[in-house]
Protein backbone atom coordinates (compact mmCIF):
# COMPACT_ATOMS: atom_id res chain seq x y z
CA UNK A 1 -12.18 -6.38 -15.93
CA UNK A 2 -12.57 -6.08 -12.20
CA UNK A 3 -10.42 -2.78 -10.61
CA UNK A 4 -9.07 -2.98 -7.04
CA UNK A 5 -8.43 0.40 -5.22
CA UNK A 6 -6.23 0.37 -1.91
CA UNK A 7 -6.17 3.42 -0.06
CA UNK A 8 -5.61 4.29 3.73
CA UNK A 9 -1.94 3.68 4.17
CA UNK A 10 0.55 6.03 5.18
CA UNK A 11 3.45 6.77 7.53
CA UNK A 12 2.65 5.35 10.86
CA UNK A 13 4.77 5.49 14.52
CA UNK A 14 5.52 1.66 15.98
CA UNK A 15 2.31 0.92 17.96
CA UNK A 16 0.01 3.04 16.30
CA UNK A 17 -3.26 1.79 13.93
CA UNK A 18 -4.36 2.33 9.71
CA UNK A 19 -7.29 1.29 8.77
CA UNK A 20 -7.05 0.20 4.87
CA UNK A 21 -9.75 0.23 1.91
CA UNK A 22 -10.06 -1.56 -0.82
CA UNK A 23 -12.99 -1.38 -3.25
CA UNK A 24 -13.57 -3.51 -5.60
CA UNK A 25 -15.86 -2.88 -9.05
CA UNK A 26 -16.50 -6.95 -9.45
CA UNK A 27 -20.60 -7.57 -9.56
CA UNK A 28 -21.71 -10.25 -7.10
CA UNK A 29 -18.84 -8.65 -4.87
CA UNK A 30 -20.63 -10.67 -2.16
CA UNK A 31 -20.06 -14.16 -3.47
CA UNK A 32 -16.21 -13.86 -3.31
CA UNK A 33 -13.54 -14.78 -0.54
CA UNK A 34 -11.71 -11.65 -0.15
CA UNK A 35 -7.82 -11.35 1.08
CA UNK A 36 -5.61 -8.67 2.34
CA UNK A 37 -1.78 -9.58 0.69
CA UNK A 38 1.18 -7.64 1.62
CA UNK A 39 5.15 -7.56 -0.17
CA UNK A 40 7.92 -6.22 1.39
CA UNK A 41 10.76 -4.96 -0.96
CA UNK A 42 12.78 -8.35 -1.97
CA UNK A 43 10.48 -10.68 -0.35
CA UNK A 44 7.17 -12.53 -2.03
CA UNK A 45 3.58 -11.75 -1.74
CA UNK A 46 1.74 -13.06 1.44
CA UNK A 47 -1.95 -13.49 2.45
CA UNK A 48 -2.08 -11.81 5.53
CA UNK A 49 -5.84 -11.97 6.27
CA UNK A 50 -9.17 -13.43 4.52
CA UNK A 51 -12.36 -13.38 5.09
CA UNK A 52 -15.35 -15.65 2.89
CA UNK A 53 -18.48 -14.67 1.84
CA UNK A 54 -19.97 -15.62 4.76
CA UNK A 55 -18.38 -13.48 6.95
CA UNK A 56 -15.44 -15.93 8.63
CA UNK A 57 -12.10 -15.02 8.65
CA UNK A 58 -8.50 -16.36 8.96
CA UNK A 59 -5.22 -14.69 9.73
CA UNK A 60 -1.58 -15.22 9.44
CA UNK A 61 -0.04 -16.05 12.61
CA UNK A 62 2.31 -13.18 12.39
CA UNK A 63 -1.27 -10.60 12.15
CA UNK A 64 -3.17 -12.78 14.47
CA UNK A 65 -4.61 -10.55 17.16
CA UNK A 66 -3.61 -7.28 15.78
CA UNK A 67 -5.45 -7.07 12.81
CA UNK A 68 -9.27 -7.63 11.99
CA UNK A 69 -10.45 -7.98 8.22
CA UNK A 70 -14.08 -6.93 7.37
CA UNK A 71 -16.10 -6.22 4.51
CA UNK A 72 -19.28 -4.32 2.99
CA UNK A 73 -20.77 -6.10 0.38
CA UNK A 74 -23.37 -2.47 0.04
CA UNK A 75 -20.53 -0.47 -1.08
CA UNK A 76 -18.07 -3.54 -2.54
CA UNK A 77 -15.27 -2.87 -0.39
CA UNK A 78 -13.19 -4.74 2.33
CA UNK A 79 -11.29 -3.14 5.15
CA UNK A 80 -8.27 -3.82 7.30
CA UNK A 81 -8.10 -2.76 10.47
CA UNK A 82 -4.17 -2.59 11.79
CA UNK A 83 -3.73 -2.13 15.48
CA UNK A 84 -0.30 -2.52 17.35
CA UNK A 85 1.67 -2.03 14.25
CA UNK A 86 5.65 -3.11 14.24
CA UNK A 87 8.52 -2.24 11.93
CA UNK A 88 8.01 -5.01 9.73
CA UNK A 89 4.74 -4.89 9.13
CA UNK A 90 6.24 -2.10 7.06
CA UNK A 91 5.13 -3.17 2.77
CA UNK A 92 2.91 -2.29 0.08
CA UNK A 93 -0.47 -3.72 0.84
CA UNK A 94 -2.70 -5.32 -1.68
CA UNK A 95 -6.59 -6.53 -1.57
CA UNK A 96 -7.75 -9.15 -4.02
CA UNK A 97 -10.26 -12.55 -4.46
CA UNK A 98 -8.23 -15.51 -2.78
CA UNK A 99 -9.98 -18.50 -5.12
CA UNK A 100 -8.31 -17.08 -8.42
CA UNK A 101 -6.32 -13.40 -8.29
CA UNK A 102 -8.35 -11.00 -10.43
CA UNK A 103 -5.91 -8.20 -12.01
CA UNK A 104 -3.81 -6.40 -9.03
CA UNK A 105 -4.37 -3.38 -8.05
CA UNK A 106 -1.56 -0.54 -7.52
CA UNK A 107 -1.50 -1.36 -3.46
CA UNK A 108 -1.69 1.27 -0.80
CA UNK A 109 2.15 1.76 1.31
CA UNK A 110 2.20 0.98 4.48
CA UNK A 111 5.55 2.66 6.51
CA UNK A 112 5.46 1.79 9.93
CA UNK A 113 8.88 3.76 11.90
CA UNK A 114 9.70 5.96 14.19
């Protein structure tokens, strides 16, 4: 049973930057496509960012330019960086494997107001 920990988020003036963690106890971390999901209160779960076990990366158009996914396949754990941050970026934020969703984790809130 893989275990996802989020952790970094917090309470965060319009403009300002988090950097999230997620670690992830899955063996052959490496081999997997990682994503960075968020869900707002009422809305669904999006992929926001993803990056493949090779190191490229996509984003959603409403991220693009403001936030940068990475990962360390050493210490099993993918980051995002959030720069620039708006209102409604404002959700719980979730990491997980984009080919098939292992169990979530409990997510890491993300309040962005002033």
């Amino acid at each position: 049973q893989v275990q996802l920990v989020e952790s970094g988020g917090g309470l965060v003036q319009p403009g300002g930057s988090l950097r999230l963690s997620c670690a992830a106890s899955a063996s052959m971390f490496s081999i997997f496509a990682m994503g960075w999901y968020r869900q707002a209160p009422g809305k669904q779960r999006e992929l926001v960012a993803s990056i493949d076990r090779l190191g490229s990366t996509n984003y959603a158009d409403s991220v693009k330019g403001r936030f940068t996914i990475s990962r360390d396949n050493a210490k099993n754990t993918v980051y995002l960086q959030m720069n620039s941050l708006k209102p409604e970026d404002t959700s719980i934020y979730y990491c997980n494997n984009v080919q098939f969703n292992w169990k979530w984790g409990q997510g890491t809130q993300v309040t962005v107001s002033s």
